[in-house]
N, C-alpha and C. Protein backbone atom coordinates (compact mmCIF):
# COMPACT_ATOMS: atom_id res chain seq x y z
N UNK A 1 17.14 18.27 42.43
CA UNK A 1 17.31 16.89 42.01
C UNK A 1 16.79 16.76 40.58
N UNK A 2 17.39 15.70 39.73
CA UNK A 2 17.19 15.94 38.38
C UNK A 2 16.56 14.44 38.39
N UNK A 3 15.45 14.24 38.07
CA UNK A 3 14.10 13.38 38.00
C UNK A 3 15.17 12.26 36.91
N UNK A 4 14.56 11.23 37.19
CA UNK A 4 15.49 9.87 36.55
C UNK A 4 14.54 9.75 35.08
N UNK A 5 15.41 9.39 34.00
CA UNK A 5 14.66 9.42 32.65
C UNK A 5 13.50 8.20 32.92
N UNK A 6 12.28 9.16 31.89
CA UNK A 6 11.48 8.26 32.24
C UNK A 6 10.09 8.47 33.49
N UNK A 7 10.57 9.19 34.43
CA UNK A 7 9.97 9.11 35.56
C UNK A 7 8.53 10.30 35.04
N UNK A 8 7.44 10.05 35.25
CA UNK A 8 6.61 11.24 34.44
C UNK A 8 5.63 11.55 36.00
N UNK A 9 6.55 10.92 37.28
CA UNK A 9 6.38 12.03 38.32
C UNK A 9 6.16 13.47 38.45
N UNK A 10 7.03 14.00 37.98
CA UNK A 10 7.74 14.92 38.16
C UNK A 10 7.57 15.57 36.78
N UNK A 11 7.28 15.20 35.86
CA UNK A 11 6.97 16.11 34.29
C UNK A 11 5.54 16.90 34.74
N UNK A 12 5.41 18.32 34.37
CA UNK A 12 4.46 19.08 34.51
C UNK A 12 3.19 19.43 34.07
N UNK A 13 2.91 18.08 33.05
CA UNK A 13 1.52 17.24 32.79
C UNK A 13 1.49 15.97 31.93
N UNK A 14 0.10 15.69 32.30
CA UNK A 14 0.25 14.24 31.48
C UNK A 14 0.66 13.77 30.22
N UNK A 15 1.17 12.50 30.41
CA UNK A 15 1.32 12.56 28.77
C UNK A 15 2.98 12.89 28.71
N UNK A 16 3.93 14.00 29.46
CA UNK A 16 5.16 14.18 28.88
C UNK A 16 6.43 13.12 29.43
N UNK A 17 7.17 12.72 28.86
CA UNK A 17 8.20 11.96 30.02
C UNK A 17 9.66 12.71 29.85
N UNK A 18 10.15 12.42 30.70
CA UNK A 18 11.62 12.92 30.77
C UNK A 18 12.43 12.25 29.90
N UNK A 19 13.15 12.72 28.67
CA UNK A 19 14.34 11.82 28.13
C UNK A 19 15.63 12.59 28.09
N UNK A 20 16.15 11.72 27.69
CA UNK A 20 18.29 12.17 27.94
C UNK A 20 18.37 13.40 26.74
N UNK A 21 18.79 14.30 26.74
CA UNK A 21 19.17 15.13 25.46
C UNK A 21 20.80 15.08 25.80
N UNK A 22 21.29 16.20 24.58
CA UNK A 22 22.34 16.29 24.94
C UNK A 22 22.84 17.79 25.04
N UNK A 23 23.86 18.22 25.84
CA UNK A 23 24.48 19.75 25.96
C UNK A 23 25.43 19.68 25.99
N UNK A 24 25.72 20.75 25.81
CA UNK A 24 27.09 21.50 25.61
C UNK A 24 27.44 22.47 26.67
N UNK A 25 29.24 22.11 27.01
CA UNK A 25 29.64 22.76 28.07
C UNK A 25 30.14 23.97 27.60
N UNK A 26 30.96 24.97 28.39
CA UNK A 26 31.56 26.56 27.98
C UNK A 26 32.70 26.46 27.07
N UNK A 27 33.31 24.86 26.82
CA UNK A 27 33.92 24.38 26.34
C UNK A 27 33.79 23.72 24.85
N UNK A 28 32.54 23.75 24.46
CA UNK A 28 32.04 22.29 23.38
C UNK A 28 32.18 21.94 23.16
N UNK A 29 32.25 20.83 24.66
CA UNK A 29 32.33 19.44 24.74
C UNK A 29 30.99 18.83 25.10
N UNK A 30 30.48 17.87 24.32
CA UNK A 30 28.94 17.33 24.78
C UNK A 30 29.03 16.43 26.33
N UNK A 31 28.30 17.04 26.40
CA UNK A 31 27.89 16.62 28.48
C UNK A 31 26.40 15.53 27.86
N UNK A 32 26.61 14.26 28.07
CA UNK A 32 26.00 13.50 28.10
C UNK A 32 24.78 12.75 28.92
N UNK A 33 25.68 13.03 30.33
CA UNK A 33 24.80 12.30 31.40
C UNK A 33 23.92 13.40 31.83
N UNK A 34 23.50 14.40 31.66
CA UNK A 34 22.90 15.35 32.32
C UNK A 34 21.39 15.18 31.75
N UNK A 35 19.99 15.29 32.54
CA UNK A 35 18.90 14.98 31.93
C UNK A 35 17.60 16.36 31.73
N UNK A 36 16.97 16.22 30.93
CA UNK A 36 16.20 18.00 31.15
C UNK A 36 14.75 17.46 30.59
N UNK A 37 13.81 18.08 30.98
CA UNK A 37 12.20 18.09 31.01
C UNK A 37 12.18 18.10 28.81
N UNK A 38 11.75 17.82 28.61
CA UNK A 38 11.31 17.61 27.05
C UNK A 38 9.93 17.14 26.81
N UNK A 39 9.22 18.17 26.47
CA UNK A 39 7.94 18.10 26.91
C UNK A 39 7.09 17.44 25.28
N UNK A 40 6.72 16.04 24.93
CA UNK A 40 6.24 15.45 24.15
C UNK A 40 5.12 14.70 24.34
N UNK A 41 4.19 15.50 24.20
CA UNK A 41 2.52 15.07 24.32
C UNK A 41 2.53 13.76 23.39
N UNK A 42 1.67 12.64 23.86
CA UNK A 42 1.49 11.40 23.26
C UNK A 42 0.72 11.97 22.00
N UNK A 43 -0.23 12.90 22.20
CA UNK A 43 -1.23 12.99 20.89
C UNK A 43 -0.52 13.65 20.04
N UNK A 44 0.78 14.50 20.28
CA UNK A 44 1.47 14.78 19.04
C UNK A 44 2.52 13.51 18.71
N UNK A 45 2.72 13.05 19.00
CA UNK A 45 3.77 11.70 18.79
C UNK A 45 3.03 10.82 17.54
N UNK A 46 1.93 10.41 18.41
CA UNK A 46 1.29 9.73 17.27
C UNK A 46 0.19 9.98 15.81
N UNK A 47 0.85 11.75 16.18
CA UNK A 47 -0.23 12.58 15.06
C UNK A 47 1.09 12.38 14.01
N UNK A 48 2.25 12.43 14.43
CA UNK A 48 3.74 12.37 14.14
C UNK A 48 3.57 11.03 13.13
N UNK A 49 3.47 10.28 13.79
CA UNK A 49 3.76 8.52 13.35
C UNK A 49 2.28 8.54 12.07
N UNK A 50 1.85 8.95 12.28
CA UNK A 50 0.45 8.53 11.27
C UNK A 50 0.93 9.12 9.66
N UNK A 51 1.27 10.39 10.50
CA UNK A 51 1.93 11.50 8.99
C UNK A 51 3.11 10.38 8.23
N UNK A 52 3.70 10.11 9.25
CA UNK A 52 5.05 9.34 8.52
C UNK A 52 4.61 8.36 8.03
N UNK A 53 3.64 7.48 8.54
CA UNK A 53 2.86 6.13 8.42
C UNK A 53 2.43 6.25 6.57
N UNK A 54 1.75 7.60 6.74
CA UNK A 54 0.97 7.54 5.79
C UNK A 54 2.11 7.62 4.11
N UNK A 55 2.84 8.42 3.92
CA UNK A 55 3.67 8.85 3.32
C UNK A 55 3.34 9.81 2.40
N UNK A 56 3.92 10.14 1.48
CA UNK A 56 3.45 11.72 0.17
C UNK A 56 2.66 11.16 -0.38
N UNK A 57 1.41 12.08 -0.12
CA UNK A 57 0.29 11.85 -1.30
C UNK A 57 0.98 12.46 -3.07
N UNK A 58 0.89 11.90 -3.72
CA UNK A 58 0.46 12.05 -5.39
C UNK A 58 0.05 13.62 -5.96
N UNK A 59 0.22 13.92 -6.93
CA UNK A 59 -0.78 15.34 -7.15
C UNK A 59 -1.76 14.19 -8.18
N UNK A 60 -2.39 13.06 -8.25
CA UNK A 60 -2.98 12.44 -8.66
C UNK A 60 -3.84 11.92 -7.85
N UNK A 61 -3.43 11.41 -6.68
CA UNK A 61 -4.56 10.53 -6.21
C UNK A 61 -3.87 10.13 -4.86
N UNK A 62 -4.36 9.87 -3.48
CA UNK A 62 -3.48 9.64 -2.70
C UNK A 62 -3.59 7.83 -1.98
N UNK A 63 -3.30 7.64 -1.56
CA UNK A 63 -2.94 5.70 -1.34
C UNK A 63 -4.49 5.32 -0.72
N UNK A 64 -4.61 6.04 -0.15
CA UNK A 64 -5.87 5.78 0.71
C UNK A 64 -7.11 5.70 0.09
N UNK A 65 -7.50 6.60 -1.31
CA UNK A 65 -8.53 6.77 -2.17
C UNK A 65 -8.12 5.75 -3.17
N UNK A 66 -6.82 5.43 -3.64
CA UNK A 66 -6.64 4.57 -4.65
C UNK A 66 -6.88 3.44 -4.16
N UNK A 67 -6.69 3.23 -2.84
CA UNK A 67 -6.95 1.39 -1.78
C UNK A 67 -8.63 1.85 -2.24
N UNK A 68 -9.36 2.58 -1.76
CA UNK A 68 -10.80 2.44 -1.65
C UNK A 68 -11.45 2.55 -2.82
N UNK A 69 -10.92 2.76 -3.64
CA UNK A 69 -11.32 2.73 -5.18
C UNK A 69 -11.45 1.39 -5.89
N UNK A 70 -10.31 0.99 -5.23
CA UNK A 70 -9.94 -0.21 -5.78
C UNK A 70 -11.20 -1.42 -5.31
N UNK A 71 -11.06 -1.03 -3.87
CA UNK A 71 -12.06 -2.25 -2.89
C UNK A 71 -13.30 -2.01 -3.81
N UNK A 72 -13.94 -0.74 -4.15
CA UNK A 72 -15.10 -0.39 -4.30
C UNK A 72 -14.95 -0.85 -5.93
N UNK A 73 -14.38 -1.13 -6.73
CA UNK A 73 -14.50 -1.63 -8.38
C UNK A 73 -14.48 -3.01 -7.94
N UNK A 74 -13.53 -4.00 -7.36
CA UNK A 74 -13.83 -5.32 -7.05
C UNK A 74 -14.84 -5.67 -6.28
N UNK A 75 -15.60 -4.90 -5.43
CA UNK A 75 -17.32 -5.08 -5.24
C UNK A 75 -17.90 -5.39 -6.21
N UNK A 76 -18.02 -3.78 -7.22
CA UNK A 76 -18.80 -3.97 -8.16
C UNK A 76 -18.89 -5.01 -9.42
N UNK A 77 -17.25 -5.48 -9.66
CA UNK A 77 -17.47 -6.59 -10.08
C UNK A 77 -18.11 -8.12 -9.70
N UNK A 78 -17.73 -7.99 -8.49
CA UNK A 78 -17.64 -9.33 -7.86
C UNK A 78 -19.33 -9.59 -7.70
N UNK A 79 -19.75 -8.58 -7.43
CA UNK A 79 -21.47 -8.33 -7.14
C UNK A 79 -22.32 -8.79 -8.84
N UNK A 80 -21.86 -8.49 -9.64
CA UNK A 80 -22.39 -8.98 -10.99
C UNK A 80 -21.78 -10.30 -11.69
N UNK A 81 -20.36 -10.66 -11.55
CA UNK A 81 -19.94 -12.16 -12.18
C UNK A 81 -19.74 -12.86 -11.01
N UNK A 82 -19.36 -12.82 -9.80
CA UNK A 82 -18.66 -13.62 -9.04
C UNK A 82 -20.03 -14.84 -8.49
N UNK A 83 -19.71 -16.18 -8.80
CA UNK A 83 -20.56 -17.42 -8.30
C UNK A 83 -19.36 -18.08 -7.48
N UNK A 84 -20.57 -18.94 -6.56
CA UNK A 84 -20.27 -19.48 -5.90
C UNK A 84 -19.22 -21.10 -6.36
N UNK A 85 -19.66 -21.70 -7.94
CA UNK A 85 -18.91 -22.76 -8.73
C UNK A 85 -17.95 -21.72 -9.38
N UNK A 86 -18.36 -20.80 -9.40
CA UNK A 86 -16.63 -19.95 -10.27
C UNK A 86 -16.18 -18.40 -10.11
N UNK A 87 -15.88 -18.43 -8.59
CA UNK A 87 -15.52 -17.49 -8.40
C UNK A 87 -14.25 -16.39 -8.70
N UNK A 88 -14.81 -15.36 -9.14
CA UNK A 88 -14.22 -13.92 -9.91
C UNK A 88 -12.65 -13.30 -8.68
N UNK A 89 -11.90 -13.40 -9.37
CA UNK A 89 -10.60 -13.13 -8.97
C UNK A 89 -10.73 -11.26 -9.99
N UNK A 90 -10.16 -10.62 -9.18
CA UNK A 90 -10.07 -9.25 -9.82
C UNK A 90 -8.54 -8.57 -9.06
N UNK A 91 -7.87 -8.57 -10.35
CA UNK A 91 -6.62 -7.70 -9.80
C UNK A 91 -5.30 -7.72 -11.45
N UNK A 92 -5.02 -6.74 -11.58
CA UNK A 92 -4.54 -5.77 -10.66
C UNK A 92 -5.81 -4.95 -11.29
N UNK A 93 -6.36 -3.89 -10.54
CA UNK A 93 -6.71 -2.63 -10.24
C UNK A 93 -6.26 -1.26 -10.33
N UNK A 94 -6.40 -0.62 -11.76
CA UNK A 94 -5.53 0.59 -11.94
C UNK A 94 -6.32 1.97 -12.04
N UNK A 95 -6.13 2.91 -11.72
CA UNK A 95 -6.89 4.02 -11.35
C UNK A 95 -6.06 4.96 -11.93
N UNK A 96 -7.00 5.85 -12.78
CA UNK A 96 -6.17 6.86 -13.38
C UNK A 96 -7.58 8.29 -13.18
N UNK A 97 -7.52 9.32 -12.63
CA UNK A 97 -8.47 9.80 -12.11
C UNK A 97 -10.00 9.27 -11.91
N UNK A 98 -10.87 9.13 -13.44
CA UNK A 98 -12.21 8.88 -13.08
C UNK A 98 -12.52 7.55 -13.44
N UNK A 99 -10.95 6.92 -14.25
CA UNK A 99 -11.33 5.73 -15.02
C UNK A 99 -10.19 4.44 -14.64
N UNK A 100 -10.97 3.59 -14.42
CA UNK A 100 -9.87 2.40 -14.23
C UNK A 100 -10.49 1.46 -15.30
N UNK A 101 -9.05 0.42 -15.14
CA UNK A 101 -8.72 -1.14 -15.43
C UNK A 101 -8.44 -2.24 -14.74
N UNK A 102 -9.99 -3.05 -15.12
CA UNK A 102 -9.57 -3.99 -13.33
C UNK A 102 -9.45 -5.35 -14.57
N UNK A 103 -8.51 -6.14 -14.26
CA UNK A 103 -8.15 -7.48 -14.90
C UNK A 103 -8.62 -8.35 -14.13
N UNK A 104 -9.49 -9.20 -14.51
CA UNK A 104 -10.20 -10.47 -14.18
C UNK A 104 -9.86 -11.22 -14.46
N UNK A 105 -10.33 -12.81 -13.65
CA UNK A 105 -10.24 -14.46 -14.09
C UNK A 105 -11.23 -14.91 -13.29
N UNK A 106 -11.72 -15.87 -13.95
CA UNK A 106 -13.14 -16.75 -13.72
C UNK A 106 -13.02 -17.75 -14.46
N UNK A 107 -12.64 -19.00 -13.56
CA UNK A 107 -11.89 -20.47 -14.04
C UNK A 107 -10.66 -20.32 -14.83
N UNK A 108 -11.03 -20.60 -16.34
CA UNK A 108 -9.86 -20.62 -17.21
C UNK A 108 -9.88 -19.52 -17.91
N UNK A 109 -10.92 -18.51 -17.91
CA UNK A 109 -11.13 -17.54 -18.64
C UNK A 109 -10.98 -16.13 -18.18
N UNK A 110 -9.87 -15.72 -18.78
CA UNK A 110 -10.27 -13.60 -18.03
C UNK A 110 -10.38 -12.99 -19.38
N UNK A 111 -10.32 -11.35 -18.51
CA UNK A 111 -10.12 -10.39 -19.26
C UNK A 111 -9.93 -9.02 -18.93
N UNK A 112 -10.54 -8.15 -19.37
CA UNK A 112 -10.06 -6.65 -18.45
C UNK A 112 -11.08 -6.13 -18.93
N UNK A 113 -11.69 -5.06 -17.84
CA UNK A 113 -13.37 -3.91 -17.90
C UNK A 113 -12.65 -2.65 -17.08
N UNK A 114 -12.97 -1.74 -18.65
CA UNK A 114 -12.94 -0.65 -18.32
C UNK A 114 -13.85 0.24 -17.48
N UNK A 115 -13.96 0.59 -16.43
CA UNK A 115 -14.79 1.73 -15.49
C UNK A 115 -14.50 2.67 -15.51
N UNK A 116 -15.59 3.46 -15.30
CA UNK A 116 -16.05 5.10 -14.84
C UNK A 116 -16.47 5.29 -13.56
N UNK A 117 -16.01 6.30 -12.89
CA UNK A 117 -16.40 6.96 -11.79
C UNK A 117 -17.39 7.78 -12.09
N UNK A 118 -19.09 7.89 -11.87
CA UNK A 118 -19.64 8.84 -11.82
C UNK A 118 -20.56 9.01 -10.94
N UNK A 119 -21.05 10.05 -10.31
CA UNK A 119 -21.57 10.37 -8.88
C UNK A 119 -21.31 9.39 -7.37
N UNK A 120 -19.65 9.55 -7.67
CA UNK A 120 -19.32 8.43 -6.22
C UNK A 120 -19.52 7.25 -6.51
N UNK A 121 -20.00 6.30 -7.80
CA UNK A 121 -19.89 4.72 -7.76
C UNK A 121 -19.09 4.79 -9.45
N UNK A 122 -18.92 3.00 -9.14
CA UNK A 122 -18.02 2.70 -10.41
C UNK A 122 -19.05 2.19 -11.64
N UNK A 123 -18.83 1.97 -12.71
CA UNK A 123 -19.83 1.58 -13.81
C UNK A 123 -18.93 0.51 -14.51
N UNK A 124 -18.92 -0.21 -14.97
CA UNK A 124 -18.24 -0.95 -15.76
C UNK A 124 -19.09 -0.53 -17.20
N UNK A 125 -17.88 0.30 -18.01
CA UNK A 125 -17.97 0.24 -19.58
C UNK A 125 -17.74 -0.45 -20.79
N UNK A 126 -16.57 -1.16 -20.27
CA UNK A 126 -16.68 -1.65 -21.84
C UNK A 126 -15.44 -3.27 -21.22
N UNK A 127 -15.77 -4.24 -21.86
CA UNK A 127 -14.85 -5.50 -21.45
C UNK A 127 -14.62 -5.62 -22.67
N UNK A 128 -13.12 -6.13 -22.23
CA UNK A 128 -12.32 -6.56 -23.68
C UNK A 128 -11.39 -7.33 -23.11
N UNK A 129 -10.32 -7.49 -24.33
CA UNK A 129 -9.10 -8.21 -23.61
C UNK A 129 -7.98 -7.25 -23.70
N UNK A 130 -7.46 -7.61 -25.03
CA UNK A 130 -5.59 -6.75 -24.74
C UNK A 130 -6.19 -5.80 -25.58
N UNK A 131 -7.26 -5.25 -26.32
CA UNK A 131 -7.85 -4.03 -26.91
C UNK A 131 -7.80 -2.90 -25.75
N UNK A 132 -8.48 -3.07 -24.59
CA UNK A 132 -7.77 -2.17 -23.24
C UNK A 132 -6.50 -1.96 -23.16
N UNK A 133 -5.53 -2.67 -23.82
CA UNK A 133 -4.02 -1.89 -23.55
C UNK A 133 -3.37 -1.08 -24.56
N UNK A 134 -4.54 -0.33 -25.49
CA UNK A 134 -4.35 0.34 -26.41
C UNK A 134 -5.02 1.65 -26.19
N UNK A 135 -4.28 2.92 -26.09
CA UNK A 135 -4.60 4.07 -25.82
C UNK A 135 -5.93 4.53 -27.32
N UNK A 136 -6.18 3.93 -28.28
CA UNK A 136 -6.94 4.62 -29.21
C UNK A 136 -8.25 3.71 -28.73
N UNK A 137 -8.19 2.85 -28.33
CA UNK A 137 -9.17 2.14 -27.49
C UNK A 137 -10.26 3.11 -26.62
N UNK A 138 -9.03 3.16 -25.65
CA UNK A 138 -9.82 3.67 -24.52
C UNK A 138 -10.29 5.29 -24.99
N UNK A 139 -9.40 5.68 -26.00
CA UNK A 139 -10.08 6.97 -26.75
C UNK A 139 -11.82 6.76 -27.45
N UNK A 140 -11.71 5.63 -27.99
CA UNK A 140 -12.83 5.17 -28.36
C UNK A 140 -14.27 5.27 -27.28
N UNK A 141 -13.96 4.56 -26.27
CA UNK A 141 -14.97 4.41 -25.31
C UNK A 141 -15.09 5.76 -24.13
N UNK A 142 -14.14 7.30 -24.93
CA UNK A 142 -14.50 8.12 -24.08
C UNK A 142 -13.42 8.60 -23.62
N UNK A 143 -12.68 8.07 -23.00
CA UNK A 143 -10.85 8.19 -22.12
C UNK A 143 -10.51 9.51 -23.06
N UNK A 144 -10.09 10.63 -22.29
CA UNK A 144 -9.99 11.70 -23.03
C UNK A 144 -7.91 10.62 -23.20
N UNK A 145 -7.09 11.71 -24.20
CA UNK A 145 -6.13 11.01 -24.34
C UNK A 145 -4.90 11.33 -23.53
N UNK A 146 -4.60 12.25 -22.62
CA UNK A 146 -4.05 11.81 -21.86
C UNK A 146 -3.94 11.10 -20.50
N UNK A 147 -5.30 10.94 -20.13
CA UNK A 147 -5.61 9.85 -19.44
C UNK A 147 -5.64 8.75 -19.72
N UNK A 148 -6.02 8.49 -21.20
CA UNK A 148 -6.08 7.13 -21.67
C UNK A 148 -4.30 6.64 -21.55
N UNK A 149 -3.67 7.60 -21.99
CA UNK A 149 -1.89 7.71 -22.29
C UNK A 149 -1.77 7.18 -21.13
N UNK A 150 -1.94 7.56 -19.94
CA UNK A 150 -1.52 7.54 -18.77
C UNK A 150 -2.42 6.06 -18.00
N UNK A 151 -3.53 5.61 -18.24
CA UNK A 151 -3.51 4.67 -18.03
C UNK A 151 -3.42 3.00 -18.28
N UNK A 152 -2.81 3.58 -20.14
CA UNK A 152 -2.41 2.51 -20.45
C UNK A 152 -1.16 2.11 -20.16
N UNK A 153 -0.27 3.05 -20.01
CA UNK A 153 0.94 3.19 -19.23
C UNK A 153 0.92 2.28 -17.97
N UNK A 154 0.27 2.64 -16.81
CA UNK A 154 -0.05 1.99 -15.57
C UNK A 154 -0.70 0.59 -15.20
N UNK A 155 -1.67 0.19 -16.57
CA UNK A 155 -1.51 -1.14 -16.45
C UNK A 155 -0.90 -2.06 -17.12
N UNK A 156 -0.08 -1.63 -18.10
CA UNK A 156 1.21 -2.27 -18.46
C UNK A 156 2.32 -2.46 -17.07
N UNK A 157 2.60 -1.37 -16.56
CA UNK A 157 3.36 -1.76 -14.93
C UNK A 157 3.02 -2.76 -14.21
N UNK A 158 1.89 -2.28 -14.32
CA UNK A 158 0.78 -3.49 -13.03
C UNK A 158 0.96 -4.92 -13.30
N UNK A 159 0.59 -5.07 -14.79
CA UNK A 159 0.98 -5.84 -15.10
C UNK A 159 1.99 -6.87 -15.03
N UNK A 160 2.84 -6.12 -15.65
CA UNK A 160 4.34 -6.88 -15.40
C UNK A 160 4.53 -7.48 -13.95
N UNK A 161 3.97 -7.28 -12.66
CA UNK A 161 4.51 -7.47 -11.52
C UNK A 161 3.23 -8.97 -11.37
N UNK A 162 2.60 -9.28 -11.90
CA UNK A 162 1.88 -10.69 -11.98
C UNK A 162 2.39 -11.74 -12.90
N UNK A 163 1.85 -12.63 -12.61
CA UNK A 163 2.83 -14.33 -12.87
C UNK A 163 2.41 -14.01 -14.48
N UNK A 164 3.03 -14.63 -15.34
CA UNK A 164 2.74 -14.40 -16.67
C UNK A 164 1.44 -15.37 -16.91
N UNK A 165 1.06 -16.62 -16.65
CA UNK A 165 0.10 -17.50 -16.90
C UNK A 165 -1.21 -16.58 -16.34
N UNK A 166 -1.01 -15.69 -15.44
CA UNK A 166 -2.13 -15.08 -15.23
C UNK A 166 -2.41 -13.98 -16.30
N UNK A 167 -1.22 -12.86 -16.89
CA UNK A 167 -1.84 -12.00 -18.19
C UNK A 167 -1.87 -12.32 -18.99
N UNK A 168 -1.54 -14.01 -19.52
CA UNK A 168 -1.96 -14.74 -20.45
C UNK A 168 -3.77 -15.03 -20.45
N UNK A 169 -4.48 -14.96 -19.52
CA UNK A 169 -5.60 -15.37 -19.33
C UNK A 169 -6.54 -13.26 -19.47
N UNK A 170 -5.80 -12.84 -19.41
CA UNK A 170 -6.84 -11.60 -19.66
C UNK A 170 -6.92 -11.24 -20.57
N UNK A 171 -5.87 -11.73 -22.04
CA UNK A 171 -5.85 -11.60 -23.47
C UNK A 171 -6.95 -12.46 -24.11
N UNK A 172 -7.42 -13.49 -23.11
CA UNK A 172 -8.61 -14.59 -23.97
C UNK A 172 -9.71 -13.94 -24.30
N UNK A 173 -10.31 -12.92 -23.27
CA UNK A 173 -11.61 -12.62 -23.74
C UNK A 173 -10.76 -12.25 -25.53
N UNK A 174 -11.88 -12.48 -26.42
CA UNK A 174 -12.33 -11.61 -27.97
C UNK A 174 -12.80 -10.24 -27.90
N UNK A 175 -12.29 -9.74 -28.97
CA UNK A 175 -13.52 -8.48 -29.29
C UNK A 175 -13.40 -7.31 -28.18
N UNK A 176 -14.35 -6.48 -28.72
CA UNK A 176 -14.62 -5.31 -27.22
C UNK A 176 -16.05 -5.21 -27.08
N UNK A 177 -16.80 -5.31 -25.80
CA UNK A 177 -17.81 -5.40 -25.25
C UNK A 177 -18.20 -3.88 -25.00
N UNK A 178 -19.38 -3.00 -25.45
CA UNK A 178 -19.73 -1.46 -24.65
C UNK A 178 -20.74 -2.17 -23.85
N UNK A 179 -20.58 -1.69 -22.63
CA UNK A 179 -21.74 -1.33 -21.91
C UNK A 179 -22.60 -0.27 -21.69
N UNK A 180 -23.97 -0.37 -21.74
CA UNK A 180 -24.22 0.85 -22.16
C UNK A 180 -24.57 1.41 -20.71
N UNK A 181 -24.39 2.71 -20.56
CA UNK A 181 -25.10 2.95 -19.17
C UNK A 181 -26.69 2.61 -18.71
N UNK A 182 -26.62 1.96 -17.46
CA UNK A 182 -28.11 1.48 -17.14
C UNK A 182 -28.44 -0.29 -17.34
N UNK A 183 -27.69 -0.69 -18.52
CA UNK A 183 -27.78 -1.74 -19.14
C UNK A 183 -27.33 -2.65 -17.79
N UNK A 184 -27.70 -3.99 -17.93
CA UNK A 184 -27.17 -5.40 -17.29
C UNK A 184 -26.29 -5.65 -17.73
N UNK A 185 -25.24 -6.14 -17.15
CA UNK A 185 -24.16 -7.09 -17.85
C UNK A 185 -23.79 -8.00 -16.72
N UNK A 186 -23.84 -9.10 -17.47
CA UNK A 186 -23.48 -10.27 -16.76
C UNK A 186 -24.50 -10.61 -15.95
N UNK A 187 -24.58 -12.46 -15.17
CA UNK A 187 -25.29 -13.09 -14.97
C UNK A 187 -25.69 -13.83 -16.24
N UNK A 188 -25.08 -14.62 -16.68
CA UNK A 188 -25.43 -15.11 -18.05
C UNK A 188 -25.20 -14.80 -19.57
N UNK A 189 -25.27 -13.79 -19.35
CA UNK A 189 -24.96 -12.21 -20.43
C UNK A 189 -23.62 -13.12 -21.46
N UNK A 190 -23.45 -13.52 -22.41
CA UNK A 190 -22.38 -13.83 -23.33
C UNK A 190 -21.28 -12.39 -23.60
N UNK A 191 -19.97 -12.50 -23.55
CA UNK A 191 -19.05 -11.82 -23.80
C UNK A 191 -18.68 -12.02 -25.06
N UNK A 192 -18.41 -11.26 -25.99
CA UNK A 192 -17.76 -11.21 -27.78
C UNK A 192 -18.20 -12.69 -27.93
N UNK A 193 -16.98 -13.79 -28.57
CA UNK A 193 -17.54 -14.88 -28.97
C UNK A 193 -17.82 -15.60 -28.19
N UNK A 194 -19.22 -16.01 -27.37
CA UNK A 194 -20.48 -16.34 -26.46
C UNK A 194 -18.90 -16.69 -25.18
N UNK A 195 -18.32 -15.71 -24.99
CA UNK A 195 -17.58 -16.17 -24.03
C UNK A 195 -18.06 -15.20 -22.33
N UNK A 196 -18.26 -15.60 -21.08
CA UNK A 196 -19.27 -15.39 -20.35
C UNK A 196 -17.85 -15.35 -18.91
N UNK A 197 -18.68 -14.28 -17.75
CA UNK A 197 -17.17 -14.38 -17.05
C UNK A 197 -17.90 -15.84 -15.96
């Protein structure tokens, strides 16, 4: 007797169920209704679905480190400007190996802070406005240059996919701000002309 699809009676351990395949007669002609044991463990199914879930990592960086990179720079911002009367909006978020560009707004005022990755946390280096979308810039504050190439590239993209009244507001900050390592910034701290996030 040929076990009804489905039935995991009769499959020869847990976990497998019976489904329809298809064969071929002496003829090849496909025999349809006929049913056969197809043995598909749940834990490979959904080791299956996760792989697909996940999709091709990057030879740069893969979705999962760039999501947690990201969460972990809008901490670190949010942890030094963000108040409770004017709370810090941070996005877009661009990651180019050790160094990103996170674009801010705080009320009527943004801008964009360059970070470093070093020993597993982020640093905020240097705030500016549209001076960050200049590769001799970020050469300036360190960005070797084809990283800098490459991530001025990426937040020009980023860019483009936000409302324009919003990258109108990250050109306001003035000037370029260094931070020095170790140093405070922000909580009061004045930005170029006494402008504050």
């Amino acid at each position: 007797m040929v076990p009804a699809i489905g039935d995991q009676s009769q499959a020869p351990c847990p976990g497998t169920k019976i489904i329809h395949t298809t064969t071929f007669n002496p003829f090849g002609e496909i025999n349809m209704p006929r049913s056969v044991l197809q043995y598909l463990p749940i834990a490979s199914l959904a080791a299956s679905l996760l792989f697909i879930a996940a999709g091709p990592a990057t030879a740069h960086e893969k979705p999962t480190t760039h999501r947690t990179s990201a969460q972990a720079i809008e901490h670190v911002m949010k942890a030094q400007f963000d108040k409770p009367e004017a709370p810090l909006t941070v996005v877009p978020v661009t990651i180019e190996g050790d160094y990103a560009i996170a674009g801010w707004i705080q009320k009527d005022r943004g801008g964009r802070a360059l970070l470093k990755a070093e020993g597993g946390k982020w640093t905020i280096r240097v705030c500016a406005g549209d001076g960050l979308l200049r590769v001799s810039t970020l050469e300036m504050a360190g960005v070797s240059g084809p990283i800098a190439k490459r991530l001025a590239e990426k937040v020009a993209a980023a860019e483009k996919r936000l409302p324009v009244d919003q990258v109108k507001k990250f050109s306001l900050f003035e000037g370029v701000l260094k931070i020095e390592a170790g140093s405070q910034h922000g909580n009061g701290h004045s930005h170029g002309s006494g402008q504050r996030h």
